[in-house]
Protein backbone atom coordinates (compact mmCIF):
# COMPACT_ATOMS: atom_id res chain seq x y z
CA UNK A 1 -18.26 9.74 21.88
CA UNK A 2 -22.05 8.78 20.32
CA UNK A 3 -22.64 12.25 20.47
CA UNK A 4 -20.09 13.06 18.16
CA UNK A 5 -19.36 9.99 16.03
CA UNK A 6 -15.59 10.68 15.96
CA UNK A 7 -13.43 8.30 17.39
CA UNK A 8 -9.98 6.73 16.81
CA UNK A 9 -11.63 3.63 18.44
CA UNK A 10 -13.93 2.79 15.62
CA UNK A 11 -14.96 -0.51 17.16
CA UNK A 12 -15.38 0.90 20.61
CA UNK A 13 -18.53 3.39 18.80
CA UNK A 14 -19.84 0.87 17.06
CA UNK A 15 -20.16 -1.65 20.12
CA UNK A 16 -21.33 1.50 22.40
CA UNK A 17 -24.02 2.52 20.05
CA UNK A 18 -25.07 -0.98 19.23
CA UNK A 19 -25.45 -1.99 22.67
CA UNK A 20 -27.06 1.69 23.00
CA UNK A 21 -29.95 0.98 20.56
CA UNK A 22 -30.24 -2.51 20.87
CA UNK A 23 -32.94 -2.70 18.29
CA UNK A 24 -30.63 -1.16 15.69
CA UNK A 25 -27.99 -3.39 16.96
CA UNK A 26 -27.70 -5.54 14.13
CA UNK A 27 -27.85 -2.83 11.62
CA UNK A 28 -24.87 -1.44 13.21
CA UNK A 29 -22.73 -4.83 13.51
CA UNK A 30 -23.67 -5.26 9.47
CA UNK A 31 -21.89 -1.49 8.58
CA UNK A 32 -19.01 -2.65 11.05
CA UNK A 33 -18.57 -5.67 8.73
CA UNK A 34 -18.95 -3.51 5.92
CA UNK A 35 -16.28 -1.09 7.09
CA UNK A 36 -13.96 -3.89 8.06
CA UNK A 37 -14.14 -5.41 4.75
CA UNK A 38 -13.48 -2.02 3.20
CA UNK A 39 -10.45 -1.71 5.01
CA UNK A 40 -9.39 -5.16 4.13
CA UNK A 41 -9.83 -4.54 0.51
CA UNK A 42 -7.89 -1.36 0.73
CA UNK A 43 -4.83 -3.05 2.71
CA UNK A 44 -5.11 -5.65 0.03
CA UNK A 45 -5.00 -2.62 -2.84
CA UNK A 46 -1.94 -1.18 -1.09
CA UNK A 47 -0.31 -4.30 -1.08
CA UNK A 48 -0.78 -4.79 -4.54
CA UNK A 49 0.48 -1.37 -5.74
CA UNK A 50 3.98 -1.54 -3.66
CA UNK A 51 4.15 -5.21 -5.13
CA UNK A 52 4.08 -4.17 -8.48
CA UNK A 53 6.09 -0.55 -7.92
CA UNK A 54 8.51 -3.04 -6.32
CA UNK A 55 8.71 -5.68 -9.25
CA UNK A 56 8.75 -2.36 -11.74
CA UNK A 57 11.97 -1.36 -9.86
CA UNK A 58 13.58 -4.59 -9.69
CA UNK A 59 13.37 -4.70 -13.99
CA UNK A 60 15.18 -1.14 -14.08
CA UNK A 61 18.13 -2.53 -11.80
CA UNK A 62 17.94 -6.22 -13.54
CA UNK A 63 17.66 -4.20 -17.37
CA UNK A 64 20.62 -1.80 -16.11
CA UNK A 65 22.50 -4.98 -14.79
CA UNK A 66 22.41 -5.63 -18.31
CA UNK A 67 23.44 -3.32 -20.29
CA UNK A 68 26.34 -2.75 -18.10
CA UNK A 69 27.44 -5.97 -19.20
CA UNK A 70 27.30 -5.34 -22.38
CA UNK A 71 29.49 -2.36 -22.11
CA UNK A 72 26.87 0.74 -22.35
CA UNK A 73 27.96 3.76 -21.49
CA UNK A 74 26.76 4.59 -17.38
CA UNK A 75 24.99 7.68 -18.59
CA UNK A 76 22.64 5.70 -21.52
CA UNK A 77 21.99 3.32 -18.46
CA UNK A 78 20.53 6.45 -16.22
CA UNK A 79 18.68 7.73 -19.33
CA UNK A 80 17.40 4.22 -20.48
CA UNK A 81 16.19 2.92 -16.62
CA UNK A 82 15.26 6.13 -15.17
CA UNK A 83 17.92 5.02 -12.55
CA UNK A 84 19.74 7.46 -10.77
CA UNK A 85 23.66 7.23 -9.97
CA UNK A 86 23.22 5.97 -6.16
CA UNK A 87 21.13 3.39 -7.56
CA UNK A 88 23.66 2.33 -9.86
CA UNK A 89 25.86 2.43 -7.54
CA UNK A 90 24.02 0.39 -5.15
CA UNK A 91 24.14 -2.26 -8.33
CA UNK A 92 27.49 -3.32 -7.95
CA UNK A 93 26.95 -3.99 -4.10
């Protein structure tokens, strides 16, 4: 596993080869932060996006909600919102 540095145990290489080279040991716990903080900030990132791809949809549906009620035409609705039909359709559910 040292040998190769590839691992789907991240953790588990880091410990090994700080406890290896205990010298280097707290150089190694420091890019183990680092890397845990990256993936933080990435989960964090992804969270973000879906939240705002999710609000983004929720205007289409509450814009098409709408204009349904004020009487336009299904077909301006799908043009308008970028909605397709089963969407719609999942409106009046």
């Amino acid at each position: 596993m040292l040998l190769a540095g590839d691992t789907t145990q991240p953790n588990v290489l880091l410990d090994a080869l700080a406890h290896s080279v205990p010298q280097y040991e707290e150089v190694v716990m420091t890019i183990e932060e680092r890397l845990r903080e990256e993936a933080r900030q990435k989960g964090i990132q992804e969270g973000i996006e879906k939240g705002a791809q999710k609000g983004r949809q929720e205007g289409r549906q509450e814009v098409a909600r709408a204009m349904f009620m004020n009487g336009i035409d299904r077909i301006v609705v799908m043009q308008c919102t970028g909605l397709s039909e089963q969407e719609l359709d999942q409106l009046n559910h």
